[in-house]
C-alpha atoms as a PDB file:
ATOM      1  CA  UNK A   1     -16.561  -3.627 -10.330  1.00  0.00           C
ATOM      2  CA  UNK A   2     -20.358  -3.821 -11.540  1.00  0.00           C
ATOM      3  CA  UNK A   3     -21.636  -0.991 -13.289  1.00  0.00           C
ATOM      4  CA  UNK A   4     -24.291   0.983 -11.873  1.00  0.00           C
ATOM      5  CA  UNK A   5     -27.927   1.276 -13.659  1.00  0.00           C
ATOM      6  CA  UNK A   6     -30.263   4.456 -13.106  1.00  0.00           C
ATOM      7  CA  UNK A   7     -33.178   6.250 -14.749  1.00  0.00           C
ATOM      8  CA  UNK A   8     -31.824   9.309 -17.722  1.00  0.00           C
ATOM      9  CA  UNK A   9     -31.500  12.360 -15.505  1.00  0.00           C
ATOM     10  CA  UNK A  10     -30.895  15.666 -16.970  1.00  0.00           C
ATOM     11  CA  UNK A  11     -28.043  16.484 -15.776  1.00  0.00           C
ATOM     12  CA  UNK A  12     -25.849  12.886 -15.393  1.00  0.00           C
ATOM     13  CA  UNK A  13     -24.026  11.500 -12.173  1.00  0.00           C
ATOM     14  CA  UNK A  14     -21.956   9.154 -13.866  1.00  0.00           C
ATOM     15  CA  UNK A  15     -20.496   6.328 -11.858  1.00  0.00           C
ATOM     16  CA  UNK A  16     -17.059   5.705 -11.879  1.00  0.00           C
ATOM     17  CA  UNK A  17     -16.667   2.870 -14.367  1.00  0.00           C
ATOM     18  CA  UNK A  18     -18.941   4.641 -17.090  1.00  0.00           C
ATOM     19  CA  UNK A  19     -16.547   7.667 -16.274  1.00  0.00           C
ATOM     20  CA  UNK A  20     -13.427   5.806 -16.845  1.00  0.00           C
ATOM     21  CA  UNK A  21     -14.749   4.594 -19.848  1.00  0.00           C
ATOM     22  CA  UNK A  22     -16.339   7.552 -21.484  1.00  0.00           C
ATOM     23  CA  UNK A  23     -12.352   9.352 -20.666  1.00  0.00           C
ATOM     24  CA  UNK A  24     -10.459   6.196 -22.940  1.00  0.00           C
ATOM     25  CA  UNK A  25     -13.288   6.267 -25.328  1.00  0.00           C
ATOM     26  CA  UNK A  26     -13.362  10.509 -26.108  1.00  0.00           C
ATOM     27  CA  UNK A  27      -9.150  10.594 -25.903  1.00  0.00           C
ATOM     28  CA  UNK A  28      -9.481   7.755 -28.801  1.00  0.00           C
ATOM     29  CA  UNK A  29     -11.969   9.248 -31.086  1.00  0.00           C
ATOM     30  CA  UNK A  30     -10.976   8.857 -34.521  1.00  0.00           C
ATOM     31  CA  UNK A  31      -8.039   7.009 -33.647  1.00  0.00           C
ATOM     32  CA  UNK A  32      -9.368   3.607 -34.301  1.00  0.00           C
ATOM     33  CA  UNK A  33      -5.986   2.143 -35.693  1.00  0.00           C
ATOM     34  CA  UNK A  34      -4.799   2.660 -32.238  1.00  0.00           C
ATOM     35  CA  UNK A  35      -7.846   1.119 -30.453  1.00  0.00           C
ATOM     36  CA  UNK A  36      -7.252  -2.051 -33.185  1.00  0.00           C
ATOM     37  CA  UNK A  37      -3.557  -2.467 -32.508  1.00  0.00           C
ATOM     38  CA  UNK A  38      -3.735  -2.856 -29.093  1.00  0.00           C
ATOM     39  CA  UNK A  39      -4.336  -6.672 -28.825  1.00  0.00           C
ATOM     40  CA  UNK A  40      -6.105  -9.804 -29.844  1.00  0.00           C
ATOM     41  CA  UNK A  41      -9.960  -8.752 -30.488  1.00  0.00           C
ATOM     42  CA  UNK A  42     -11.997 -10.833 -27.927  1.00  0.00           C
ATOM     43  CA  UNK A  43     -15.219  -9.221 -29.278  1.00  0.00           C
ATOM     44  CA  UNK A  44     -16.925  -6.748 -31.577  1.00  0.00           C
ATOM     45  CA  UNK A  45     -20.269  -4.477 -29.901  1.00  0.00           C
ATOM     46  CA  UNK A  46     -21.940  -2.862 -32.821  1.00  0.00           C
ATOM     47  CA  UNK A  47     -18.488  -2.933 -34.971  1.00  0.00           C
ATOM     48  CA  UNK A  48     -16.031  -1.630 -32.040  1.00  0.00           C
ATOM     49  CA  UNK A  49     -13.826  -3.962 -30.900  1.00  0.00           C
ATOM     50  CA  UNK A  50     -12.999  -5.272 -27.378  1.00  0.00           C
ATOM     51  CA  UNK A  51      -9.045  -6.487 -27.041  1.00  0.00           C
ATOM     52  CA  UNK A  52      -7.058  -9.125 -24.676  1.00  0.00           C
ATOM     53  CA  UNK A  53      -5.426  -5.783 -23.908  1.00  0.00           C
ATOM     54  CA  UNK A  54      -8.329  -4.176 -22.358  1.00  0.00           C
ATOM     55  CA  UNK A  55      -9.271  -7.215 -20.452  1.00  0.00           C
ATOM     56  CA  UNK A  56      -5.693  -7.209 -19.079  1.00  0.00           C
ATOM     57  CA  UNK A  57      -5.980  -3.708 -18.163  1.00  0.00           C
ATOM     58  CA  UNK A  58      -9.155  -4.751 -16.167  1.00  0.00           C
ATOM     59  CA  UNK A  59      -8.109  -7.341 -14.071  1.00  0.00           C
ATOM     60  CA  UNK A  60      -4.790  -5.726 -13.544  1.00  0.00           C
ATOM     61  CA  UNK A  61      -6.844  -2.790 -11.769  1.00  0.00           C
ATOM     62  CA  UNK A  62      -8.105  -5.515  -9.490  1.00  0.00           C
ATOM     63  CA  UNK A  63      -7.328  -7.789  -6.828  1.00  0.00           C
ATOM     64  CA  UNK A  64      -4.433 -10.508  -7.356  1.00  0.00           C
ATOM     65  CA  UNK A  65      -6.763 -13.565  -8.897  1.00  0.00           C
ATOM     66  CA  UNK A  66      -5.236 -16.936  -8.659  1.00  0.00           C
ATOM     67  CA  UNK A  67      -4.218 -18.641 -11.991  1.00  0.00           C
ATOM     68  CA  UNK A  68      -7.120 -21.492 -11.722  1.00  0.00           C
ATOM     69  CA  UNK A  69      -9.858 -18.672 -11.902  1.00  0.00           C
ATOM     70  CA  UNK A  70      -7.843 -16.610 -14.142  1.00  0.00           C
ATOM     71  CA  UNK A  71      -9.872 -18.325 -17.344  1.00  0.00           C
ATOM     72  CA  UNK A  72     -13.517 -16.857 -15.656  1.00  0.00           C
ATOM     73  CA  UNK A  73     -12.281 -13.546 -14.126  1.00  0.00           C
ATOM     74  CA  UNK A  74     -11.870 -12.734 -18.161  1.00  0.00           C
ATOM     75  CA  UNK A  75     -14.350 -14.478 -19.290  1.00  0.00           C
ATOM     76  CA  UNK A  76     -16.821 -12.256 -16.734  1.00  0.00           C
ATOM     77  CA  UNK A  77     -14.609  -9.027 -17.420  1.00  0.00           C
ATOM     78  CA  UNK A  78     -14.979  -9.483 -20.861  1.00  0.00           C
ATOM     79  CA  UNK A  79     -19.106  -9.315 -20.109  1.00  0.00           C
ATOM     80  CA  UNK A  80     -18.443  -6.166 -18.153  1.00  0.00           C
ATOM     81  CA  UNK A  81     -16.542  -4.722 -20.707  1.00  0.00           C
ATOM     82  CA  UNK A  82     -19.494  -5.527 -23.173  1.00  0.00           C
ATOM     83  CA  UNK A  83     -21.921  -3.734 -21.004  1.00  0.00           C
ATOM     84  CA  UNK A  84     -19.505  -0.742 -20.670  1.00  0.00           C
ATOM     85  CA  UNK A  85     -19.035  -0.456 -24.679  1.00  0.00           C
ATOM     86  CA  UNK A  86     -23.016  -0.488 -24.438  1.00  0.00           C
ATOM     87  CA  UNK A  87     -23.474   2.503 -22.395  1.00  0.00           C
ATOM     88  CA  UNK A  88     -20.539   4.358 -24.049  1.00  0.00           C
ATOM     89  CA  UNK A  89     -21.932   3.963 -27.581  1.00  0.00           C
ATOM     90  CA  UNK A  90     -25.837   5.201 -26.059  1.00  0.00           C
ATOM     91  CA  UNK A  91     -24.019   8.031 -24.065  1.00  0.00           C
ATOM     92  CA  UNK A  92     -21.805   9.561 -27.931  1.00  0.00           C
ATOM     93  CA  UNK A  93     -24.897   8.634 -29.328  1.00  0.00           C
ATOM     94  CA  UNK A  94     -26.942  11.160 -26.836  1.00  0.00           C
ATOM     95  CA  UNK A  95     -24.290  13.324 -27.194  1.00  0.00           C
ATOM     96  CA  UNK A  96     -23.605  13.697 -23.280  1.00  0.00           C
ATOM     97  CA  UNK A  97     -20.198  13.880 -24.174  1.00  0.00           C
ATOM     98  CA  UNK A  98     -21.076  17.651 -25.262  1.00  0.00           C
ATOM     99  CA  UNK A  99     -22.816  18.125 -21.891  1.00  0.00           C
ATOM    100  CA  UNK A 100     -21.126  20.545 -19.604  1.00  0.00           C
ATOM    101  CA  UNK A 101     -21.704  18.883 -16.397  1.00  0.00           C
ATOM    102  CA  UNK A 102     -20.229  16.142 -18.196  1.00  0.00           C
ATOM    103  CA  UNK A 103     -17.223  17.428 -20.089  1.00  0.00           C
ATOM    104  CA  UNK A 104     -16.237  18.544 -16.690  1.00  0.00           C
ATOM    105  CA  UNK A 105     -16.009  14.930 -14.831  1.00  0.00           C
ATOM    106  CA  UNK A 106     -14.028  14.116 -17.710  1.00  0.00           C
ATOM    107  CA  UNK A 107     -11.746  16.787 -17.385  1.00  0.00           C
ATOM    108  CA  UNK A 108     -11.830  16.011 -13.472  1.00  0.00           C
ATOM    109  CA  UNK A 109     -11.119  12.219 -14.050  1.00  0.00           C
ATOM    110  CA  UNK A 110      -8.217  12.566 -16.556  1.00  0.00           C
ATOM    111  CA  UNK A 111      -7.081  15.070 -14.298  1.00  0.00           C
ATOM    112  CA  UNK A 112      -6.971  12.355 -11.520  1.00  0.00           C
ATOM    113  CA  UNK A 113      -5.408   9.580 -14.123  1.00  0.00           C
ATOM    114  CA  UNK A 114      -2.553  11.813 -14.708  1.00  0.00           C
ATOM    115  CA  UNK A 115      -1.750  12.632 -11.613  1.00  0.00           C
ATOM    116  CA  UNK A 116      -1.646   9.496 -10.051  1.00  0.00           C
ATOM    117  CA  UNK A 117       0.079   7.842 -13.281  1.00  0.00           C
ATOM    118  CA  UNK A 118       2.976  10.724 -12.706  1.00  0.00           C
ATOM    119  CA  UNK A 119       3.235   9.904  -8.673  1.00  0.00           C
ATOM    120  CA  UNK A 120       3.141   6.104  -9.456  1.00  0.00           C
ATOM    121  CA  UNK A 121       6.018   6.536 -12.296  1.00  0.00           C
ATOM    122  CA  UNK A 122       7.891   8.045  -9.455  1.00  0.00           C
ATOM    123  CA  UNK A 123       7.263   5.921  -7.216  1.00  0.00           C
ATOM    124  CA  UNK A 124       8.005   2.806  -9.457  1.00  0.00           C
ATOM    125  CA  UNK A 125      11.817   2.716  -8.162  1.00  0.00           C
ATOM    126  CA  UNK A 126      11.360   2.123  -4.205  1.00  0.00           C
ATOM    127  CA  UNK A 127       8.405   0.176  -5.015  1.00  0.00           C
ATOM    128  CA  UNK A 128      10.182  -2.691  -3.278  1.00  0.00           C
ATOM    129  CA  UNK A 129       9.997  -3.606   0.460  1.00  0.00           C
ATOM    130  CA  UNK A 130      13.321  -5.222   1.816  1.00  0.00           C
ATOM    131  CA  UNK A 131      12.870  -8.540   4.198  1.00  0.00           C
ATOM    132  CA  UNK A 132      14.411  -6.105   6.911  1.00  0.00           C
ATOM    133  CA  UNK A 133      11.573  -3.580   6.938  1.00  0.00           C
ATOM    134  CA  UNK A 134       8.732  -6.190   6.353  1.00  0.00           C
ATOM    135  CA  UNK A 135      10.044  -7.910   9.216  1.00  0.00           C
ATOM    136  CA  UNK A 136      10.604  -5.005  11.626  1.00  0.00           C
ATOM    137  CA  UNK A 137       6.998  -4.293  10.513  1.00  0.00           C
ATOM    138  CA  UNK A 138       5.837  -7.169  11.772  1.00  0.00           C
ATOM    139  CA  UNK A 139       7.520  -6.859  14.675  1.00  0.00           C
ATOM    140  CA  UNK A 140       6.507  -3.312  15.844  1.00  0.00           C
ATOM    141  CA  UNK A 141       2.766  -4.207  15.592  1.00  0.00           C
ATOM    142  CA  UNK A 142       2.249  -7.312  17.445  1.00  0.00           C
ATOM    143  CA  UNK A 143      -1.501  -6.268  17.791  1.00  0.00           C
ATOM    144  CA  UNK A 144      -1.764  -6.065  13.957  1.00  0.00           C
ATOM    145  CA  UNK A 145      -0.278  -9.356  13.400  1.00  0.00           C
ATOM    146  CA  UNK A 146       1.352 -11.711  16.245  1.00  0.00           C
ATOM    147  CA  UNK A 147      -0.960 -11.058  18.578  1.00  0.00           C
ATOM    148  CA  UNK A 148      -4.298 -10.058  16.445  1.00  0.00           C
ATOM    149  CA  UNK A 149      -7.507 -10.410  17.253  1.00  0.00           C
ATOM    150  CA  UNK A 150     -11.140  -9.970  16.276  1.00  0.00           C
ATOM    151  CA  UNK A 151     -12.757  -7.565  19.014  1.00  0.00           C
ATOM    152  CA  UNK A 152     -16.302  -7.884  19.746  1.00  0.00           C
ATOM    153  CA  UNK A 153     -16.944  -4.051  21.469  1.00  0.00           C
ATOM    154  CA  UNK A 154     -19.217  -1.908  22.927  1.00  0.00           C
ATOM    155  CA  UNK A 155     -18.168   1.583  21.913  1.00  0.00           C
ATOM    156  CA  UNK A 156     -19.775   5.264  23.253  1.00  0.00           C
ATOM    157  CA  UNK A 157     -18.135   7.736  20.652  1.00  0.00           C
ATOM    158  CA  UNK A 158     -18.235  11.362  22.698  1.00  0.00           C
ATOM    159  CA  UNK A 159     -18.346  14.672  21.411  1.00  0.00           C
ATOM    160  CA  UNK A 160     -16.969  16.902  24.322  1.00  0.00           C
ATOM    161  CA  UNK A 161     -14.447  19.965  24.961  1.00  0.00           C
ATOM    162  CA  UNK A 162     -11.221  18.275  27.087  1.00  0.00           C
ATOM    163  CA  UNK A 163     -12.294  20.419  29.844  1.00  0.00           C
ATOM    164  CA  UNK A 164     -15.119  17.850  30.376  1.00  0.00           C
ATOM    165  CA  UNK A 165     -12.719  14.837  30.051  1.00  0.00           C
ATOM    166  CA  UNK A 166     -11.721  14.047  33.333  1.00  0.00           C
ATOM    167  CA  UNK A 167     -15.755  14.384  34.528  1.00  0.00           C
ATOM    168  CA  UNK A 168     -16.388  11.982  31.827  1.00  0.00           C
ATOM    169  CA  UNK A 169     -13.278   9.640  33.674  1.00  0.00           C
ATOM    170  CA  UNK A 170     -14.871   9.954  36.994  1.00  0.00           C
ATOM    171  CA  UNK A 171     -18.325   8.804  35.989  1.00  0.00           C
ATOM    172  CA  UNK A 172     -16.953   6.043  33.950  1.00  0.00           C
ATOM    173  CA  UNK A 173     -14.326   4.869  36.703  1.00  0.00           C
ATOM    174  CA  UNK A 174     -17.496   2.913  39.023  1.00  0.00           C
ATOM    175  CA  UNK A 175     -19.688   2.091  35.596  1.00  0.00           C
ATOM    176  CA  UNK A 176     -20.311  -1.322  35.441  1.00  0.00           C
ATOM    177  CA  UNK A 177     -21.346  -1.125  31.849  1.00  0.00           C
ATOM    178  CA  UNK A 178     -21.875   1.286  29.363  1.00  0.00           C
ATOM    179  CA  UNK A 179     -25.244   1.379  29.719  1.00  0.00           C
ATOM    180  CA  UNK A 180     -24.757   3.771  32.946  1.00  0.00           C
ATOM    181  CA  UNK A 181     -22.050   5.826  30.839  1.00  0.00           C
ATOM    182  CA  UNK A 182     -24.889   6.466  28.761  1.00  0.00           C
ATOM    183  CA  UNK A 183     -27.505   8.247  31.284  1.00  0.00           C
ATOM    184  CA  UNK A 184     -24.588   9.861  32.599  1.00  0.00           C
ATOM    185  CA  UNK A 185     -24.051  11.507  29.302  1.00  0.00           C
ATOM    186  CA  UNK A 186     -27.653  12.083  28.875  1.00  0.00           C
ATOM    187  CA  UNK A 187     -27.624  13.869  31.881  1.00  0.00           C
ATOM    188  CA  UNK A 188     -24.916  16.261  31.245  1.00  0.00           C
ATOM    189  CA  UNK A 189     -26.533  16.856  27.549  1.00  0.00           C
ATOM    190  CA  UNK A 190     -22.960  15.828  25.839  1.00  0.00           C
ATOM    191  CA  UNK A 191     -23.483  14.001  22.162  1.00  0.00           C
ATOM    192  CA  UNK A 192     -22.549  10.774  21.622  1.00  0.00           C
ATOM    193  CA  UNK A 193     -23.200   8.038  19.524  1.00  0.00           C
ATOM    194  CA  UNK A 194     -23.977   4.426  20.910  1.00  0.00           C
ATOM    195  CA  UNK A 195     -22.484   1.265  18.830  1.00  0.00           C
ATOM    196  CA  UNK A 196     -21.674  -2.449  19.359  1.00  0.00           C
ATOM    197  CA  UNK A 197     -19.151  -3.777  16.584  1.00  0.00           C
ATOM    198  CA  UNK A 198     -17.259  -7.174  15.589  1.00  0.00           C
ATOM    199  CA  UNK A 199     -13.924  -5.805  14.262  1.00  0.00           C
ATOM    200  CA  UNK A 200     -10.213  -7.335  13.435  1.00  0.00           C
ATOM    201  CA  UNK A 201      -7.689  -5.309  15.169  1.00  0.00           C
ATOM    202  CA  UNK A 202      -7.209  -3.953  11.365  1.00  0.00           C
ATOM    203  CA  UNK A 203      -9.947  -2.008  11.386  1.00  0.00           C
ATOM    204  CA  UNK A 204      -9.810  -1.343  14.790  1.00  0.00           C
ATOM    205  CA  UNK A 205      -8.281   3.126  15.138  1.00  0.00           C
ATOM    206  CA  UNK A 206      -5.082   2.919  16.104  1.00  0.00           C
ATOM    207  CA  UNK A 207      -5.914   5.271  18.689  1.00  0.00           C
ATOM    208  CA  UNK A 208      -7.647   2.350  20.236  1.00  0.00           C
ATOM    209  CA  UNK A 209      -5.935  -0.731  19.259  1.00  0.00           C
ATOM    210  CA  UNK A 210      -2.813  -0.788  21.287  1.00  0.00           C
ATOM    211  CA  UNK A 211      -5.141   0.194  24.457  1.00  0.00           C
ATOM    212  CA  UNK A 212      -7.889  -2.674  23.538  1.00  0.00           C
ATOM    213  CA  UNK A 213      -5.195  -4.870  22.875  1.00  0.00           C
ATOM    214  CA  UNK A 214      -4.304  -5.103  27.114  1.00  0.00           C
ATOM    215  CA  UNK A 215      -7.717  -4.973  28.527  1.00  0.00           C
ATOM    216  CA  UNK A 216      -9.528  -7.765  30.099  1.00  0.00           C
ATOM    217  CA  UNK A 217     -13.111  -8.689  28.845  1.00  0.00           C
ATOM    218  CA  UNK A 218     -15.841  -6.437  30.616  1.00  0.00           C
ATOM    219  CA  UNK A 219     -13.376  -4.065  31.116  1.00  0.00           C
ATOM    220  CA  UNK A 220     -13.841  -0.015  30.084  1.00  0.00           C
ATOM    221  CA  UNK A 221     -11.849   2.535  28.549  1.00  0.00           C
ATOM    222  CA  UNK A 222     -11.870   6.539  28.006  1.00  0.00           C
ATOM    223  CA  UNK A 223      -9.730   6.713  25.124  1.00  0.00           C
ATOM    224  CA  UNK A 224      -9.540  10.686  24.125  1.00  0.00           C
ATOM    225  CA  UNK A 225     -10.264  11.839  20.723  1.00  0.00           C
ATOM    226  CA  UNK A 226      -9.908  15.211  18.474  1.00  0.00           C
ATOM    227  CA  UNK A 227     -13.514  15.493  19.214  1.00  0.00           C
ATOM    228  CA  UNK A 228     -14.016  14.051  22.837  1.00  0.00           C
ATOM    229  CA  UNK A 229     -13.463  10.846  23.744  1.00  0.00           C
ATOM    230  CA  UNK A 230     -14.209   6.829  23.090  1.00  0.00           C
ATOM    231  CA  UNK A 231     -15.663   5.499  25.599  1.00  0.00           C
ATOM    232  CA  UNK A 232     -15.105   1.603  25.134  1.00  0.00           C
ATOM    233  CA  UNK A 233     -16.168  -1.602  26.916  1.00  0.00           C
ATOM    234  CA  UNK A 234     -14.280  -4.870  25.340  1.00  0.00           C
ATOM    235  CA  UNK A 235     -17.125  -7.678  25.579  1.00  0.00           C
ATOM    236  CA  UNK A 236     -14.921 -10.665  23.472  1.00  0.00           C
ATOM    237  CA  UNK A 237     -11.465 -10.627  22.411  1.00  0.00           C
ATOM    238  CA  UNK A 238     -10.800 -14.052  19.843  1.00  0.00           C
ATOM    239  CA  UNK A 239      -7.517 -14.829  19.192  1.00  0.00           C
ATOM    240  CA  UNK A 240      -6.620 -14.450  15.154  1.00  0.00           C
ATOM    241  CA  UNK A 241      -3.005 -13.803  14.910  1.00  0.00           C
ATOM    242  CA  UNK A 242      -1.054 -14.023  11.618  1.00  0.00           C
ATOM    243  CA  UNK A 243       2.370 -15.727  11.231  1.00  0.00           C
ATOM    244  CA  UNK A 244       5.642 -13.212   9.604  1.00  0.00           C
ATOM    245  CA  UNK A 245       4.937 -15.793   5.985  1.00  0.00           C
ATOM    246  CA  UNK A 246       0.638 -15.078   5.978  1.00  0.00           C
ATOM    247  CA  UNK A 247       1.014 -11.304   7.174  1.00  0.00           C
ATOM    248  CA  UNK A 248       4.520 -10.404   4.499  1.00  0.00           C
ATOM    249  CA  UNK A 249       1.611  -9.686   1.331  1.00  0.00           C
ATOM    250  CA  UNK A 250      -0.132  -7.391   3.306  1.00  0.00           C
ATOM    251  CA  UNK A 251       2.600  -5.411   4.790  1.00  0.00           C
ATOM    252  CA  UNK A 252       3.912  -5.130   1.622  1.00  0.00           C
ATOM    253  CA  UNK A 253       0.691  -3.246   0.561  1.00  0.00           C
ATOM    254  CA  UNK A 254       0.607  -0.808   3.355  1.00  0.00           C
ATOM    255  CA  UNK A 255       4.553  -0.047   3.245  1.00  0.00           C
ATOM    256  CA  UNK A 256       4.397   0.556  -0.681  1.00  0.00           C
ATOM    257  CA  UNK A 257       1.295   2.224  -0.021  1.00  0.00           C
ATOM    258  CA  UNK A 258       3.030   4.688   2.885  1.00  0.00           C
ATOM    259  CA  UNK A 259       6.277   5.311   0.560  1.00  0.00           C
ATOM    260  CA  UNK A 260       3.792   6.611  -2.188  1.00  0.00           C
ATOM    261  CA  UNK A 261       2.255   8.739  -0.681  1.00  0.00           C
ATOM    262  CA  UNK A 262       5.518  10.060   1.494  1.00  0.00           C
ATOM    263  CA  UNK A 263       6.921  10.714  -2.041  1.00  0.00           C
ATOM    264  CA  UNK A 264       3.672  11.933  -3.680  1.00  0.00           C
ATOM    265  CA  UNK A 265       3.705  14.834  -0.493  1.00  0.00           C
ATOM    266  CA  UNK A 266       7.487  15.460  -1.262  1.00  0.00           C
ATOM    267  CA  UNK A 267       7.106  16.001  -4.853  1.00  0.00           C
ATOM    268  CA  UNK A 268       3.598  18.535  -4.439  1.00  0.00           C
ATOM    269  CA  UNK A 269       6.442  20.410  -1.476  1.00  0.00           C
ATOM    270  CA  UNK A 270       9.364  20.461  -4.864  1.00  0.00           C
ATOM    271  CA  UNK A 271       6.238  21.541  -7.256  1.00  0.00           C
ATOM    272  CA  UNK A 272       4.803  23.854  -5.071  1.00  0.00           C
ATOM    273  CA  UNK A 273       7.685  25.246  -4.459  1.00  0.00           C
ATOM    274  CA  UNK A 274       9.062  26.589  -7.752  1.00  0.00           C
ATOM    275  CA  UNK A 275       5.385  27.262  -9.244  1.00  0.00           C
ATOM    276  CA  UNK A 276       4.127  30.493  -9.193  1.00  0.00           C
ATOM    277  CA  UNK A 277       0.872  30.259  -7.586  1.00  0.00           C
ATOM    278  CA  UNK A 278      -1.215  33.251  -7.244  1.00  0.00           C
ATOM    279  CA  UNK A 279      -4.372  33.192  -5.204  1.00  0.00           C
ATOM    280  CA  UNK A 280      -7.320  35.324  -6.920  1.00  0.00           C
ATOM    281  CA  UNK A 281     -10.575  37.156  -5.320  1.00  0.00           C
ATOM    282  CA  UNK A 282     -11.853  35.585  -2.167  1.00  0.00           C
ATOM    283  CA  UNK A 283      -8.686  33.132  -1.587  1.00  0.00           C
ATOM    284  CA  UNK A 284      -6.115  33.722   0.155  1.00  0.00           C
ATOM    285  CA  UNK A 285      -2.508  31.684   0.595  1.00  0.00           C
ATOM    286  CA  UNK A 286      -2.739  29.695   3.704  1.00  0.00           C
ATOM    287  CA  UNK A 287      -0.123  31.221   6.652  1.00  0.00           C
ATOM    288  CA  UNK A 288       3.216  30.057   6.923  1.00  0.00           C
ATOM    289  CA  UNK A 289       3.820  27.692  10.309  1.00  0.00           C
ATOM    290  CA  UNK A 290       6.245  29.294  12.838  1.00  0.00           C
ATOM    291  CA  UNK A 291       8.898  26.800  12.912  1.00  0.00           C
ATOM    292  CA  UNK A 292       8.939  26.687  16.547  1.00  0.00           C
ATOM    293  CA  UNK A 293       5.780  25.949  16.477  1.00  0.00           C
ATOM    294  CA  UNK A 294       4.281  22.746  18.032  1.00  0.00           C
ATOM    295  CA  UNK A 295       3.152  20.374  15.550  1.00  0.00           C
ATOM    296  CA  UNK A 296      -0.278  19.323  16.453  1.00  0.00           C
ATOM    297  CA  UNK A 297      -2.542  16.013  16.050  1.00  0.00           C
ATOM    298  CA  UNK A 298       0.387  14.115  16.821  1.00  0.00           C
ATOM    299  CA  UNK A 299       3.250  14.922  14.233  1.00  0.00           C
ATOM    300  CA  UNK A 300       0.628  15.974  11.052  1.00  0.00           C
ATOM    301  CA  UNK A 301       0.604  19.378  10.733  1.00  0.00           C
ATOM    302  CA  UNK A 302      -1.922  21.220   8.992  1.00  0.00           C
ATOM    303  CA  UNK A 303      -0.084  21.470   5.385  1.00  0.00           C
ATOM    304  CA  UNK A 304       0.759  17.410   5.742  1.00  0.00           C
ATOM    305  CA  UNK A 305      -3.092  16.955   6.333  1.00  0.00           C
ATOM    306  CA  UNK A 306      -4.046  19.246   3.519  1.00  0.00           C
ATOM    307  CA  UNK A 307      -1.879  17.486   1.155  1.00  0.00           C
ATOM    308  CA  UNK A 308      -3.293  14.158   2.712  1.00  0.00           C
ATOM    309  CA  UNK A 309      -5.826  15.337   1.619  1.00  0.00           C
ATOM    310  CA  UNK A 310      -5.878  16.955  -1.724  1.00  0.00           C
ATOM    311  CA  UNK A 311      -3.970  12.872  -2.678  1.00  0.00           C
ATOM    312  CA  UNK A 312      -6.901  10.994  -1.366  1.00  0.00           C
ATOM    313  CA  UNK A 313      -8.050  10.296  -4.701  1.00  0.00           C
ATOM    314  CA  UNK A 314      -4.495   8.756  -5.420  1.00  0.00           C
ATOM    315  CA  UNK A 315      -4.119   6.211  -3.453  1.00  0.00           C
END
């Protein structure tokens, strides 16, 4: 990740990187025999010393790297890391580290490192995806994988009550493109926004994707949304499908990915549930759900979402 550059501001917006950084560096002031017996030292910036260790730590953050570029992803870590020391000495020495503004995205960020450090610990022990589940995967999202495409689309986004939905049908049922869709809209004064995209199917909603997946080229589409509807015309469909072997890393990601965060929303229910929390002044708890109640945006209730949510910064 490249560090960003900008002109001294009063009150700093410090970019992630120089965050991280400024967090490790603070938590190990005056503990330098720590910081020295952490690894080989690579380099020395002014008399502080850069490790092995932290170049590890770098590239582990990262993308896999394959072992014949493994000698220049450290080498150009390594100047990163340089850089970073550089700013991190000139910030202690302008003593932003005393700067409120400041002091609180630190607190924020270690905040965020311990939390995810905690879920990821607990997560550690069903880390693993079975053969069985990779392949049944696979198998339950053909347009994802055996069937995958890259979808060249013309796409009306609509903001409109449902009441209007079945108007917005009708005058799309005889459009011949998207183009008359649009004057329709016009005409009726409902918002939308006009885009044509190349996407895979993976970044494709997958609101849309199974739909897109059957249509014919030129065809058109009212796909409803929470806030209207998508109003899509398929102008290319190219064939890009993935064998079980090429598509296994990836599914790997997104299953360890959707276990983490399954456990990190069971673990804030356990936590939550034998804190006390006491809401103060303006806030107020948020209302129980009836349990006959119908869970709505299909299956996420509003507590799932909020936790969803509140982990973003997790995952």
């Amino acid at each position: 990740m490249s560090l960003g550059y900008s002109e001294p501001m009063v009150k700093p917006r410090l970019c992630a990187p120089v965050l991280i950084a400024l967090v490790l560096a603070l938590s190990s002031c005056g503990k330098a025999d720590v910081k020295k017996g952490s690894g080989q030292i690579v380099a020395k910036v002014n008399g502080d010393e850069i490790t092995v260790h932290q170049i590890n730590n770098a590239i582990a953050r990262g993308d896999a790297i394959p072992s014949d570029e493994a000698k220049q992803a450290a080498a150009q870590t390594l100047e990163r890391l340089i850089d970073q020391e550089l700013l991190v000495q000139k910030a202690l020495k302008d003593k932003l580290d005393r700067d409120p503004q400041v002091m609180q995205a630190i607190e924020d960020a270690k905040r965020q490192i311990l939390a995810r450090a905690y879920i990821e610990r607990a997560a550690a022990a069903s880390s693993t995806q079975s053969p069985e589940e990779i392949r049944k995967f696979y198998q339950d999202n053909p347009a994802l994988f055996e069937r995958r495409r890259i979808y060249r689309m013309h796409e009306l986004t609509v903001v409109a009550p449902p009441e209007r939905l079945d108007a917005l049908k009708a005058a799309t049922a005889g459009a011949k493109g998207l183009q008359e869709v649009s004057a329709w809209l016009k005409s009726q004064k409902l918002a939308f926004e006009d885009a044509i995209s190349n996407r895979p199917a993976e970044q494709v909603p997958l609101n849309i994707l199974p739909r897109l997946l059957e249509m014919r080229e030129g065809q058109i589409a009212v796909i409803p949304t929470s806030r209207g509807a998508s109003v899509v015309q398929l102008l290319q469909a190219q064939d890009a499908s993935l064998s079980e072997q090429q598509a296994t890393p990836i599914i790997e990601r997104y299953l360890r990915s959707r276990k983490q965060l399954a456990l990190a929303q069971a673990e804030v229910r356990r936590l939550r549930e034998q804190a006390k929390i006491e809401y103060v002044g303006e806030f107020q708890a948020p209302r129980a759900q009836p349990a006959s109640s119908s869970t709505p945006r299909g299956g996420v209730d509003d507590r799932d979402e909020a936790i969803r949510r509140g982990l973003a910064g997790l995952r």
